[in-house]
N, C-alpha and C. Protein backbone atom coordinates (compact mmCIF):
# COMPACT_ATOMS: atom_id res chain seq x y z
N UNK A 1 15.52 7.44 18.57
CA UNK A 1 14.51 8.07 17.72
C UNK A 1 15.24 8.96 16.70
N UNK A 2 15.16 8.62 15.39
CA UNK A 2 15.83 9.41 14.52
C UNK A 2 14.87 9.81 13.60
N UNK A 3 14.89 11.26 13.41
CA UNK A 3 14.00 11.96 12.06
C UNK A 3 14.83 12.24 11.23
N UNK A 4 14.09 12.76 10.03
CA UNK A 4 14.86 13.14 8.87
C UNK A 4 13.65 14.30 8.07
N UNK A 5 14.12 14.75 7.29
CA UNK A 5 13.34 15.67 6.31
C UNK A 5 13.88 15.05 4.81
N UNK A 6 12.46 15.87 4.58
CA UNK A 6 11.72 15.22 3.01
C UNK A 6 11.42 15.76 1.94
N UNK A 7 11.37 15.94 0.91
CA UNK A 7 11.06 16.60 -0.30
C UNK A 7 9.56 16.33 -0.16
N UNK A 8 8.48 17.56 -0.39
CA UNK A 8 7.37 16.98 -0.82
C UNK A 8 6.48 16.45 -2.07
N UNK A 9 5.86 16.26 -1.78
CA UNK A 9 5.30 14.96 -2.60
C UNK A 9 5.10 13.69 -2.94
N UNK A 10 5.72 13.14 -1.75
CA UNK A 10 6.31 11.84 -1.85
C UNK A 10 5.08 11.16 -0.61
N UNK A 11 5.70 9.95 -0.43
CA UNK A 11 5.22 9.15 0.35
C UNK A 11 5.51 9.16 1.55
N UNK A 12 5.08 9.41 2.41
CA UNK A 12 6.61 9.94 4.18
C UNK A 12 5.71 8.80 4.90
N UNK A 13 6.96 8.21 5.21
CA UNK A 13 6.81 6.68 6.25
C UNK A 13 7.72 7.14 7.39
N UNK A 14 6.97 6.30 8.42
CA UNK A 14 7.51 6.18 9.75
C UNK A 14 7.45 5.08 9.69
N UNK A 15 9.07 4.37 10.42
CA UNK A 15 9.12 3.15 10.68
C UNK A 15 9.36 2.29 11.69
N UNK A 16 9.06 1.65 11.99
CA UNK A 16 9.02 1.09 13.55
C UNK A 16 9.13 -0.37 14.31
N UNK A 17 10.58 -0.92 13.32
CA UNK A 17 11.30 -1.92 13.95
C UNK A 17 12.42 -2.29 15.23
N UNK A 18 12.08 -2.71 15.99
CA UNK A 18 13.56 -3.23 16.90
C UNK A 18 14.76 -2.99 16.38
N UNK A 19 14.74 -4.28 15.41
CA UNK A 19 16.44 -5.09 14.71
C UNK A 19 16.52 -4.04 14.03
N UNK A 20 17.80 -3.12 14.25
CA UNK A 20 18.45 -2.41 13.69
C UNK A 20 19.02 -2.64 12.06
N UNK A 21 18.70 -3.66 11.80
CA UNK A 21 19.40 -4.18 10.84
C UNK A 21 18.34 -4.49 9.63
N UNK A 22 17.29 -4.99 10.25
CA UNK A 22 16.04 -4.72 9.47
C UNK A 22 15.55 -3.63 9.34
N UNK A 23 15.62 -3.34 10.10
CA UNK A 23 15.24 -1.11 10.04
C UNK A 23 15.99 -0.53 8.40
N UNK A 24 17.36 -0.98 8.74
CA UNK A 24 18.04 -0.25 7.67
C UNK A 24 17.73 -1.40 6.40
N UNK A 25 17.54 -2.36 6.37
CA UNK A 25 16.76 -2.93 5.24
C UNK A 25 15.77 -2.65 4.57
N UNK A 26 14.66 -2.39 5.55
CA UNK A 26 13.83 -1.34 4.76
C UNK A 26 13.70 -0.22 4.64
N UNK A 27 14.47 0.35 5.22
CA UNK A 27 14.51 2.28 4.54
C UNK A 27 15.32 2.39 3.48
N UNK A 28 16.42 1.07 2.87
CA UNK A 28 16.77 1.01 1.91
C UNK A 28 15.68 0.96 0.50
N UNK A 29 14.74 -0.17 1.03
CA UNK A 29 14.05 -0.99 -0.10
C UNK A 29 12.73 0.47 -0.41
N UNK A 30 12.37 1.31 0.77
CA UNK A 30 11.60 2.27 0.92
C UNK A 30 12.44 3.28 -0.05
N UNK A 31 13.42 3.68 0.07
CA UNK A 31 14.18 4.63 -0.39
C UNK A 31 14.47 4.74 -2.10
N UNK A 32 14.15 2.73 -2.33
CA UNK A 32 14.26 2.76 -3.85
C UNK A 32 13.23 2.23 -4.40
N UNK A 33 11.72 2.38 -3.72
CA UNK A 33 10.71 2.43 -4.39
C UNK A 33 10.14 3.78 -4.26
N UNK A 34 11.24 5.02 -4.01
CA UNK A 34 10.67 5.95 -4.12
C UNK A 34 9.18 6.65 -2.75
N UNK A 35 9.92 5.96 -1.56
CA UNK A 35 9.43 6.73 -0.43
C UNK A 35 10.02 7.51 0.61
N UNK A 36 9.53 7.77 0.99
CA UNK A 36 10.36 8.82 1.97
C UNK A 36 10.30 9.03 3.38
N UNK A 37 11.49 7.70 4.42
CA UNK A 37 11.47 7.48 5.64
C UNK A 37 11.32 8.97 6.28
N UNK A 38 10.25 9.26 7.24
CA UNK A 38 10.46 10.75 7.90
C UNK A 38 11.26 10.25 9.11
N UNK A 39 10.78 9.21 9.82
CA UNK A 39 11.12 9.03 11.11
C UNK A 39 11.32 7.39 11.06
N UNK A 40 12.07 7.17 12.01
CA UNK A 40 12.27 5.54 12.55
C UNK A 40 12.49 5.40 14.38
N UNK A 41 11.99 4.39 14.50
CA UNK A 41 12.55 3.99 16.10
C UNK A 41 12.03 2.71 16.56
N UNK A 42 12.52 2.06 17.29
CA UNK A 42 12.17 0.89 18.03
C UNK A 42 11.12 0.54 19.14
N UNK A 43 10.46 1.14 19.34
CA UNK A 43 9.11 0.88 20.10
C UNK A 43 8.06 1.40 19.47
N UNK A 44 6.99 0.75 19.74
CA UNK A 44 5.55 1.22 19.75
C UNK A 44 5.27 2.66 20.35
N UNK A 45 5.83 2.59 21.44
CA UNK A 45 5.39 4.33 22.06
C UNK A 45 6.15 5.28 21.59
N UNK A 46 7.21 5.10 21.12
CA UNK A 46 7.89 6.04 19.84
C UNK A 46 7.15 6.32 18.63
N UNK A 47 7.16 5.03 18.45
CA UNK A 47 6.17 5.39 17.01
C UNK A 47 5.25 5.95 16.70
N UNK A 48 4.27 5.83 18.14
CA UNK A 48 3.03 6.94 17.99
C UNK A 48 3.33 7.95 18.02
N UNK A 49 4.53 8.45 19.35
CA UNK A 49 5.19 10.05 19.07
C UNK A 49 5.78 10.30 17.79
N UNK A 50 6.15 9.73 17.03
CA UNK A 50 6.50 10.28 15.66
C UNK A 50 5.64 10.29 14.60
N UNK A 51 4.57 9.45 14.80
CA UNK A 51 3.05 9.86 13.80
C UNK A 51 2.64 11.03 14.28
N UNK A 52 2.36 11.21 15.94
CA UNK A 52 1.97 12.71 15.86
C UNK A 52 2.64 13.77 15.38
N UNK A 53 3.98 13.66 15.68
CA UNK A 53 5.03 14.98 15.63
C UNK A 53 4.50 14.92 14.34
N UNK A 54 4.95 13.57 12.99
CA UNK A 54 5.82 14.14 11.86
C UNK A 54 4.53 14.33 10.68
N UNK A 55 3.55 13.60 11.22
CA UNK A 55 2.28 13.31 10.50
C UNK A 55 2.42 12.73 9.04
N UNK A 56 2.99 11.23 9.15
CA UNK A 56 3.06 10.42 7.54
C UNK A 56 2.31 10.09 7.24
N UNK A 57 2.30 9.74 6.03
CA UNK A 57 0.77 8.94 5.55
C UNK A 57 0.91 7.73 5.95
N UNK A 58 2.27 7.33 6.02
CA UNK A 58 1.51 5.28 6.87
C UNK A 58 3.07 4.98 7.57
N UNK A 59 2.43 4.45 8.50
CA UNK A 59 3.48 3.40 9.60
C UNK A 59 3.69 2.13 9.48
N UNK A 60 4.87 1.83 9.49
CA UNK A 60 4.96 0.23 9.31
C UNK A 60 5.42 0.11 10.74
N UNK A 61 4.73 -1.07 11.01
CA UNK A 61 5.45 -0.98 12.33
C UNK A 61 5.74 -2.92 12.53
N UNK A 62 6.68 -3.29 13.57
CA UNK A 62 6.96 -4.40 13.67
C UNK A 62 5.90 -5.02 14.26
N UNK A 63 5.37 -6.38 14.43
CA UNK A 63 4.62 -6.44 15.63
C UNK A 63 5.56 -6.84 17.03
N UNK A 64 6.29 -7.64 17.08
CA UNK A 64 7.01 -7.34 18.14
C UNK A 64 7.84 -6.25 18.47
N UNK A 65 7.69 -5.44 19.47
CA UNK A 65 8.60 -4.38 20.08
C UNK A 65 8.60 -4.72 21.33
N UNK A 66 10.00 -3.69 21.80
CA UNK A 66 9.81 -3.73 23.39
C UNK A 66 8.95 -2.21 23.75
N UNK A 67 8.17 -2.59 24.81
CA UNK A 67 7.35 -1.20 25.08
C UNK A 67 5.93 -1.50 24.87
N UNK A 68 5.35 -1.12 23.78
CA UNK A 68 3.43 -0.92 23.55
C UNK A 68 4.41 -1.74 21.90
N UNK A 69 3.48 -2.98 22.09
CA UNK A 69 3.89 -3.82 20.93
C UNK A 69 3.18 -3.10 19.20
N UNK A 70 3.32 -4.00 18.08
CA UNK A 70 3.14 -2.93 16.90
C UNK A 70 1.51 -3.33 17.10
N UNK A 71 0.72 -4.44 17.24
CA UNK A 71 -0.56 -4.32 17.30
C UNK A 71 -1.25 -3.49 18.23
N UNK A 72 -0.74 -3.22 19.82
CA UNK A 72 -1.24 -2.02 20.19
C UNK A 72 -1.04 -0.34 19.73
N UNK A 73 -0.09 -0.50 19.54
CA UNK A 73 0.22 0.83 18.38
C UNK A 73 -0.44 0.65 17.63
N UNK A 74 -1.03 -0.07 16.37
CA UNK A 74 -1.52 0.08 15.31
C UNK A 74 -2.51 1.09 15.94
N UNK A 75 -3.60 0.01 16.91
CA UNK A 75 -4.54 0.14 17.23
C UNK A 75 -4.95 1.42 17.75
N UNK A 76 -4.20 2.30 18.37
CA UNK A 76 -4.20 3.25 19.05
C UNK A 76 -4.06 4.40 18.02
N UNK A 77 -3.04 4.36 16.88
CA UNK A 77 -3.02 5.25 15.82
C UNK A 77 -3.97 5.11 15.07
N UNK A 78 -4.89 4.37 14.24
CA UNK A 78 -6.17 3.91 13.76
C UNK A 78 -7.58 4.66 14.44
N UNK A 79 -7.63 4.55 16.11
CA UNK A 79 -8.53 5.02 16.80
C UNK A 79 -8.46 6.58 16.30
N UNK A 80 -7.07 7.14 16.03
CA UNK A 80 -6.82 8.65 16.22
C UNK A 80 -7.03 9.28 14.93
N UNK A 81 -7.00 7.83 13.44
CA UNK A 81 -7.08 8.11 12.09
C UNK A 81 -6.00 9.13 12.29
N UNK A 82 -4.73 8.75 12.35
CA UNK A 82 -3.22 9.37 11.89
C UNK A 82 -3.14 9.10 10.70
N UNK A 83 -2.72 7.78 10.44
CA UNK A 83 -2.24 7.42 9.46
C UNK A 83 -2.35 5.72 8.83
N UNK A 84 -1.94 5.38 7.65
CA UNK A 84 -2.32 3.73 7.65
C UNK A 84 -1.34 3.05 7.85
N UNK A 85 -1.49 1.91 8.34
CA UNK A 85 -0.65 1.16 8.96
C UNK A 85 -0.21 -0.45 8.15
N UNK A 86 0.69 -0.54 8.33
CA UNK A 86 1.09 -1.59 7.55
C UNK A 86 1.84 -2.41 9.02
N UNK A 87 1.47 -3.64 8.77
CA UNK A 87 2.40 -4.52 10.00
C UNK A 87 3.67 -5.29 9.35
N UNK A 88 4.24 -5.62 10.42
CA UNK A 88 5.72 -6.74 9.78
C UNK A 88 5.51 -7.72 10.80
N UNK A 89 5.16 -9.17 10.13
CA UNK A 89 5.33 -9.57 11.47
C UNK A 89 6.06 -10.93 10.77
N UNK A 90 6.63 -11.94 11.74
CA UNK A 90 7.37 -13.19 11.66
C UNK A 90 6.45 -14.31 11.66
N UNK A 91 5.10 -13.50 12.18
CA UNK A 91 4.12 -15.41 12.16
C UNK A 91 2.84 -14.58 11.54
N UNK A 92 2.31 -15.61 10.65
CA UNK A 92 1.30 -15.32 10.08
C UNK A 92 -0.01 -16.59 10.84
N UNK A 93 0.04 -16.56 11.98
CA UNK A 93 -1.28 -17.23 12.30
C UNK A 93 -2.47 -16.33 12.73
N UNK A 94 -3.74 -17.12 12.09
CA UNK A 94 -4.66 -16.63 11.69
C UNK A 94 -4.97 -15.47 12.92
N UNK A 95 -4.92 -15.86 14.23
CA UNK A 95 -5.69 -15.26 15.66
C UNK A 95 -4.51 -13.88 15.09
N UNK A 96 -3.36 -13.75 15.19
CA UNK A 96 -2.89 -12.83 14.71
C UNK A 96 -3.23 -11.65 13.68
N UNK A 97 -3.48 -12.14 12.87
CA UNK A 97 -4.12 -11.52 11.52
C UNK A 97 -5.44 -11.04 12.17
N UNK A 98 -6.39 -11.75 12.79
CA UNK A 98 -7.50 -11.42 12.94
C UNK A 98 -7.15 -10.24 13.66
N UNK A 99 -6.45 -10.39 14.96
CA UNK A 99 -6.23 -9.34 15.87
C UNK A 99 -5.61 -8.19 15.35
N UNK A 100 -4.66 -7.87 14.60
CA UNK A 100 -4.66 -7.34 13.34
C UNK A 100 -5.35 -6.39 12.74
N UNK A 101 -6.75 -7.04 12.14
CA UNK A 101 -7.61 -6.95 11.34
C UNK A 101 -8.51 -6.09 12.82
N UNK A 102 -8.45 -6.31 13.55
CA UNK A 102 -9.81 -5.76 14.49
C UNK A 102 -8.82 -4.67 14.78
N UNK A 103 -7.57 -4.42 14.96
CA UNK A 103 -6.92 -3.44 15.67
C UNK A 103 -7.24 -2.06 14.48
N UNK A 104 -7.57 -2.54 13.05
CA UNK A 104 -7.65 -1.32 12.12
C UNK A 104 -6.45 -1.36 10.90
N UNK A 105 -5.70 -2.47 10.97
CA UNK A 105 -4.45 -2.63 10.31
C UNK A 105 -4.98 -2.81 8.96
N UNK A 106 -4.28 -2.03 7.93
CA UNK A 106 -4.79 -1.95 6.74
C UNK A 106 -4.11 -3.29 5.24
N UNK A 107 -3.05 -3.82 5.98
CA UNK A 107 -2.19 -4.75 5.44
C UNK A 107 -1.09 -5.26 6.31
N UNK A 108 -0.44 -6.22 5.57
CA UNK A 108 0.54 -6.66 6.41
C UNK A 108 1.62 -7.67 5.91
N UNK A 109 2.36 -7.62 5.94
CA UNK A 109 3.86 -7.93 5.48
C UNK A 109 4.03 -9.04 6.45
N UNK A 110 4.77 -10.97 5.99
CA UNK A 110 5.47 -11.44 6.55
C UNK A 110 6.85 -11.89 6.50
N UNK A 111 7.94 -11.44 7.53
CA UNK A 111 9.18 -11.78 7.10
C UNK A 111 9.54 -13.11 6.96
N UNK A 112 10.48 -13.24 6.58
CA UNK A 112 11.50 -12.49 5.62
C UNK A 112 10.89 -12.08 4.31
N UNK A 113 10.80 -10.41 3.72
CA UNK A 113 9.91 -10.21 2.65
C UNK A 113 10.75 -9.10 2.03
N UNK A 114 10.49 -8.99 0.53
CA UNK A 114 11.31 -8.41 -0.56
C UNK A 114 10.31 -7.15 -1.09
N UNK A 115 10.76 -6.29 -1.44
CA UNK A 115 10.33 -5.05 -2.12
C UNK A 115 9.06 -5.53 -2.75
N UNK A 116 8.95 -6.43 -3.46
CA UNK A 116 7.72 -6.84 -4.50
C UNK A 116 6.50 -7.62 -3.13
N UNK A 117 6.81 -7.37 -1.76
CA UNK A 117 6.09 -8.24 -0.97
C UNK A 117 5.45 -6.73 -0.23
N UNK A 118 6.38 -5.70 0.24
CA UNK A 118 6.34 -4.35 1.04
C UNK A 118 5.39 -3.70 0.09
N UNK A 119 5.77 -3.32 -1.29
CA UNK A 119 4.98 -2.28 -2.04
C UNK A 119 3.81 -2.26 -1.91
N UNK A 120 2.81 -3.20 -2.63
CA UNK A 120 1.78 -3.73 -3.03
C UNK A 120 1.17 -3.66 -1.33
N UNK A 121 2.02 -4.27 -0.09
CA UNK A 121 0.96 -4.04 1.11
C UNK A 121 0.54 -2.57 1.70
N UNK A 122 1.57 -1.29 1.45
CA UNK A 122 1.66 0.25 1.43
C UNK A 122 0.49 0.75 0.52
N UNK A 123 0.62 0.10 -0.63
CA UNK A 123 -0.55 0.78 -1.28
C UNK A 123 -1.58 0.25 -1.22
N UNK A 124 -1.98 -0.83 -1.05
CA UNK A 124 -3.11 -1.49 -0.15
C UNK A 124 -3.74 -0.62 0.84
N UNK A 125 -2.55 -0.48 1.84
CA UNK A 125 -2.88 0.28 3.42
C UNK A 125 -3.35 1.77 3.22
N UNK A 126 -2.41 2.37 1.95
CA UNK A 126 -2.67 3.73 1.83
C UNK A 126 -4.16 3.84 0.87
N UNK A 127 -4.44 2.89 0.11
CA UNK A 127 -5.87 3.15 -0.55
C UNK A 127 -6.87 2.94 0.76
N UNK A 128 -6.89 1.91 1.24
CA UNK A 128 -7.93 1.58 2.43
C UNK A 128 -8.09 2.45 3.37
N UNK A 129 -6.89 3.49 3.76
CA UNK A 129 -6.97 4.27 4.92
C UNK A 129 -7.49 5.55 4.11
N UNK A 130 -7.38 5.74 2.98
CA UNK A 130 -7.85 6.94 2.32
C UNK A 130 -9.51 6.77 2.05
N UNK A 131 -10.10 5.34 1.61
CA UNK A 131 -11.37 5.57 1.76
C UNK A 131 -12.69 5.11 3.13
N UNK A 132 -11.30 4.69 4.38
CA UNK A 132 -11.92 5.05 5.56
C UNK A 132 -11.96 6.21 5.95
N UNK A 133 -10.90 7.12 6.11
CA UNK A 133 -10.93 8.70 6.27
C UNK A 133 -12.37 8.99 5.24
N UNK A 134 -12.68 8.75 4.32
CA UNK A 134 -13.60 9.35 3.36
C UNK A 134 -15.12 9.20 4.27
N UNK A 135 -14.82 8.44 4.60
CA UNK A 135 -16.38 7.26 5.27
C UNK A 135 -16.53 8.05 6.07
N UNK A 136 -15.39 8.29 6.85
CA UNK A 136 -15.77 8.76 8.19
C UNK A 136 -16.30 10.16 8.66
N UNK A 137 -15.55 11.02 7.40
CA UNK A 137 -15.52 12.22 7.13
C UNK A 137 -17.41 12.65 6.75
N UNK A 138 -17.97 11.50 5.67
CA UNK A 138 -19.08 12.01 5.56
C UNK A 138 -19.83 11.52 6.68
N UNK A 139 -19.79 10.28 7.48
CA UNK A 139 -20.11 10.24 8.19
C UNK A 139 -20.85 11.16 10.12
N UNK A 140 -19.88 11.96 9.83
CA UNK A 140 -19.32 13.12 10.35
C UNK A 140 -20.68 13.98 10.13
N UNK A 141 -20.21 14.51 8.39
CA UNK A 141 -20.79 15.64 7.96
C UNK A 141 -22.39 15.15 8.14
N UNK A 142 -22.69 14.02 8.22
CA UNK A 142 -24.25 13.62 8.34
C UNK A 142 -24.71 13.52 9.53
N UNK A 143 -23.80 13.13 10.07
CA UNK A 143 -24.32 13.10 11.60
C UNK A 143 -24.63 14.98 12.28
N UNK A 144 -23.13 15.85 11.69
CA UNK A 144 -23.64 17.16 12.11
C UNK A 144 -25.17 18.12 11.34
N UNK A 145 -25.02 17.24 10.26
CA UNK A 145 -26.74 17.94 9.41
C UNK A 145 -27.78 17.44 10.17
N UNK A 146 -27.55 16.34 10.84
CA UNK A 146 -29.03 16.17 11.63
C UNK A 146 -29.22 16.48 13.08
N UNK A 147 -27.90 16.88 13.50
CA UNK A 147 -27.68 17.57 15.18
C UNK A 147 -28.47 18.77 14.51
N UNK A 148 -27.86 19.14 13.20
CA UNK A 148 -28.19 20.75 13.30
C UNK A 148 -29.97 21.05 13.24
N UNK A 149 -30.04 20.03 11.74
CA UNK A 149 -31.98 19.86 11.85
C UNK A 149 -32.41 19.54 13.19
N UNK A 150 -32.40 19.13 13.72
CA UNK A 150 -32.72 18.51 15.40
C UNK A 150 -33.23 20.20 15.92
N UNK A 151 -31.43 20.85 15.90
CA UNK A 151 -31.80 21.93 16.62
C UNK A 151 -32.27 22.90 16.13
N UNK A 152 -32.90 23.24 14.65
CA UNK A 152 -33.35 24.28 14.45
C UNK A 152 -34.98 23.14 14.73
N UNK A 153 -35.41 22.69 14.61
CA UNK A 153 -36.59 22.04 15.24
C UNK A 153 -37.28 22.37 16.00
N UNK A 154 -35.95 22.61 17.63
CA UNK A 154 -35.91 22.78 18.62
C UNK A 154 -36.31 24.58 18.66
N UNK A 155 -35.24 24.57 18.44
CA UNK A 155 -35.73 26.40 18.57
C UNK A 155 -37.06 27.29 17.34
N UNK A 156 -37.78 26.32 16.77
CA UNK A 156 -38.52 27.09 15.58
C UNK A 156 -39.54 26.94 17.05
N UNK A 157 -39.17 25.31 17.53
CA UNK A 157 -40.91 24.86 18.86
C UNK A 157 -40.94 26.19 19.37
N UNK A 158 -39.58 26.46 20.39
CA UNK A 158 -39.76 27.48 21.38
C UNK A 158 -40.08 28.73 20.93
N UNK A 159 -39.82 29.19 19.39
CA UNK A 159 -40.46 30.55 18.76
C UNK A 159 -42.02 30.10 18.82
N UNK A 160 -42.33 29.41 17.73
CA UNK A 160 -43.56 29.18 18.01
C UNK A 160 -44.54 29.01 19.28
N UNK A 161 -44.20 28.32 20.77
CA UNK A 161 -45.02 28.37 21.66
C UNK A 161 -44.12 29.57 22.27
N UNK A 162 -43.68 30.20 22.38
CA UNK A 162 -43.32 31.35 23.49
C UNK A 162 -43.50 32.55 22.83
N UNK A 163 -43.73 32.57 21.02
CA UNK A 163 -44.20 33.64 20.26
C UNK A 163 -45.08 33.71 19.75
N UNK A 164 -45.71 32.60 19.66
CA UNK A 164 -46.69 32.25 19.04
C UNK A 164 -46.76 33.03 17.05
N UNK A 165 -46.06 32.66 16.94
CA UNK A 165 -45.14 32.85 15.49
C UNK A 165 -45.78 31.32 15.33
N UNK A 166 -45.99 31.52 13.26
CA UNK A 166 -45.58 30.55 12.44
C UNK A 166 -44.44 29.61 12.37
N UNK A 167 -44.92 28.25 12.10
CA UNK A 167 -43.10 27.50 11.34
C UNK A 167 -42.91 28.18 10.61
N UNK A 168 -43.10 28.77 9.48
CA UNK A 168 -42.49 29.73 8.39
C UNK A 168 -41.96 31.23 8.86
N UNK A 169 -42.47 31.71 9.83
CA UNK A 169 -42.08 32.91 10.45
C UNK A 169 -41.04 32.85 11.31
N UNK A 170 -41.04 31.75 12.16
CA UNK A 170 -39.90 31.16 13.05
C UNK A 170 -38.69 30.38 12.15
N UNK A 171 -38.49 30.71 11.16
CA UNK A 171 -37.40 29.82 10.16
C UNK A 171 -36.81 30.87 9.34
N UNK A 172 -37.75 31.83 9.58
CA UNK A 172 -37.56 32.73 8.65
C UNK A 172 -37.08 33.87 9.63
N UNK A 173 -37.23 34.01 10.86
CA UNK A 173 -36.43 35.03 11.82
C UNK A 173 -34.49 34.48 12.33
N UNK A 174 -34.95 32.98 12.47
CA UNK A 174 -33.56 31.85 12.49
C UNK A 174 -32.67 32.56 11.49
N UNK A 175 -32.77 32.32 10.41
CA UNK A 175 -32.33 32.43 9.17
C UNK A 175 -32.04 33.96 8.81
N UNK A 176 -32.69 34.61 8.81
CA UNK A 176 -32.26 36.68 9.00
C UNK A 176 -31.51 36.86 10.24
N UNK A 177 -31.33 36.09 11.47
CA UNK A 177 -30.53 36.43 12.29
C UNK A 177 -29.36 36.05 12.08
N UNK A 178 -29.70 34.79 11.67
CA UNK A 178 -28.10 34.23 11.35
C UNK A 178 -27.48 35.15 9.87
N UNK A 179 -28.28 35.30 9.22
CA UNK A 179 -27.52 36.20 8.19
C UNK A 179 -26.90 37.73 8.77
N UNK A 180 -27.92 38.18 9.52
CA UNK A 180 -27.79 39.45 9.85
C UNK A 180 -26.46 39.23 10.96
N UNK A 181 -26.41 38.35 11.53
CA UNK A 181 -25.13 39.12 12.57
C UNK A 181 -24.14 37.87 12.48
N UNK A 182 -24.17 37.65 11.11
CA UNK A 182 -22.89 36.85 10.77
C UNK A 182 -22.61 35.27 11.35
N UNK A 183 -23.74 34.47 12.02
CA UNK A 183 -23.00 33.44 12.98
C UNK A 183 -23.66 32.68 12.08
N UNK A 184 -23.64 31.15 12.68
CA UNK A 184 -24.66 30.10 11.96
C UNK A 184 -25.56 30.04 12.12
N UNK A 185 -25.99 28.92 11.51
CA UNK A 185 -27.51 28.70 12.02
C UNK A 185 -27.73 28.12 13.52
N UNK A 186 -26.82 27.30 13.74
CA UNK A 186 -26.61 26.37 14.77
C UNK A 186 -26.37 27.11 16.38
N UNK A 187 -25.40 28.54 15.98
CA UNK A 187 -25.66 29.34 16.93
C UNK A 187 -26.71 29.86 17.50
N UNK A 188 -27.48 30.49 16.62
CA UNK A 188 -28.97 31.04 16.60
C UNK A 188 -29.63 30.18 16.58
N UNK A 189 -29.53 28.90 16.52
CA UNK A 189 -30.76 28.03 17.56
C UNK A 189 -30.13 27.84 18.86
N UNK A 190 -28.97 27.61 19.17
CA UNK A 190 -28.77 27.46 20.60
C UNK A 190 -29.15 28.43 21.06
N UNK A 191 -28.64 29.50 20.77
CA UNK A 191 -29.12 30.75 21.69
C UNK A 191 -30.47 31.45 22.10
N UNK A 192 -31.59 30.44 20.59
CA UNK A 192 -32.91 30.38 21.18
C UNK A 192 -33.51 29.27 22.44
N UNK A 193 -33.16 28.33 21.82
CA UNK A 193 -33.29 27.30 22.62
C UNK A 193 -32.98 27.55 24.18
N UNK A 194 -31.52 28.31 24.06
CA UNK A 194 -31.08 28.62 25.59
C UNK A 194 -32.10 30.20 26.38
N UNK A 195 -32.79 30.29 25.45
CA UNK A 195 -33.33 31.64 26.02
C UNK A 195 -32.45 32.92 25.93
N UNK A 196 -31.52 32.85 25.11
CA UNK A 196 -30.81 34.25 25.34
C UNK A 196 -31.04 34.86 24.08
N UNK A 197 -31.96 34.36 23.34
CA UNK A 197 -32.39 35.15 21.76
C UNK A 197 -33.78 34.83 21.74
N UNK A 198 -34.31 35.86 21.19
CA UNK A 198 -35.59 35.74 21.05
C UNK A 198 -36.28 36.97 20.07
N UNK A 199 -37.16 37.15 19.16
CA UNK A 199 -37.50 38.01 18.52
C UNK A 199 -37.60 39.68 19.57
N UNK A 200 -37.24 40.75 18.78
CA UNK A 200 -37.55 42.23 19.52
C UNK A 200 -38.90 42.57 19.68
């Protein structure tokens, strides 16, 4: 397992071939399209330890390794949204690709392949993984706006039948509490909901 440090701004790859010899082939061809190897090593279960440690924007990884091969690695770094992944592999049959393709792999390289074959699949991998992170991110943010509507819902009910308060009066005590003692909104409905808040 070998790291290195990087100037920022650049592109920081982790790489993750066996053949020693191909390794240094492409941290060459990486090096003069202007990227920047952080880490390299020969297994799959390395490789994930060096996406976590070094945190690059994309992994190339072989598909054959010894250890957790590059399609279970992909797959496993993808689940975690580390980083995008680019494959290398020696056979391009389709069940491959597909498997591939379901593991989250954003492109993929077949050897024997030249700088003008690597580039174009990196920036492929790195646009695609940038507007899945995007997806997922709002995805996220929508799913928590409607936990949160849910629960102020929840706690306006329990003002209203245990105070017999207005919806407008009960939204409107939510909302001054949460301003008044600094928390969210989301707090101050749990804490109605849970019974440990309730109007004075």
């Amino acid at each position: 397992m070998v790291e290195h440090q990087d100037p920022p701004g650049r592109t920081r790859v982790v790489l993750a071939e066996d053949e020693a010899i191909i390794r240094m082939d492409l941290r060459e061809i990486l090096a003069e399209e202007g990227y920047e190897v952080v880490g390299e090593c020969g297994s799959g279960d390395e490789a994930i330890e060096l996406v976590r440690l070094l945190e690059p924007d994309i992994a190339i990884l072989d598909v054959k390794m010894p250890g957790l091969d590059g399609i279970s690695a992909a797959r496993r770094l993808t689940e975690e949204r580390a980083c995008a992944v680019v494959l290398l592999t020696a056979f391009s049959q389709r069940e491959l690709i597909e498997e591939a393709r379901d593991a989250g792999v954003m492109a993929y390289v077949v050897k024997p392949f030249e700088s003008s074959d690597l580039v174009p699949a990196i920036e492929i991998a790195l646009g695609r993984f940038a507007e899945t992170s995007r997806l997922a991110a709002e995805n996220e943010g929508l799913a928590d706006k409607l936990e949160v509507r849910k629960l102020i819902d929840r706690a306006k009910g329990r003002l209203i039948d245990g105070h017999g308060m207005s919806e407008a009066d009960a939204f409107s005590f939510l909302q001054k509490t949460a301003m008044n003692e600094r928390r969210t909104m989301r707090d101050i409905c749990e804490a109605v909901v849970a019974g440990e808040l309730s109007p004075g």
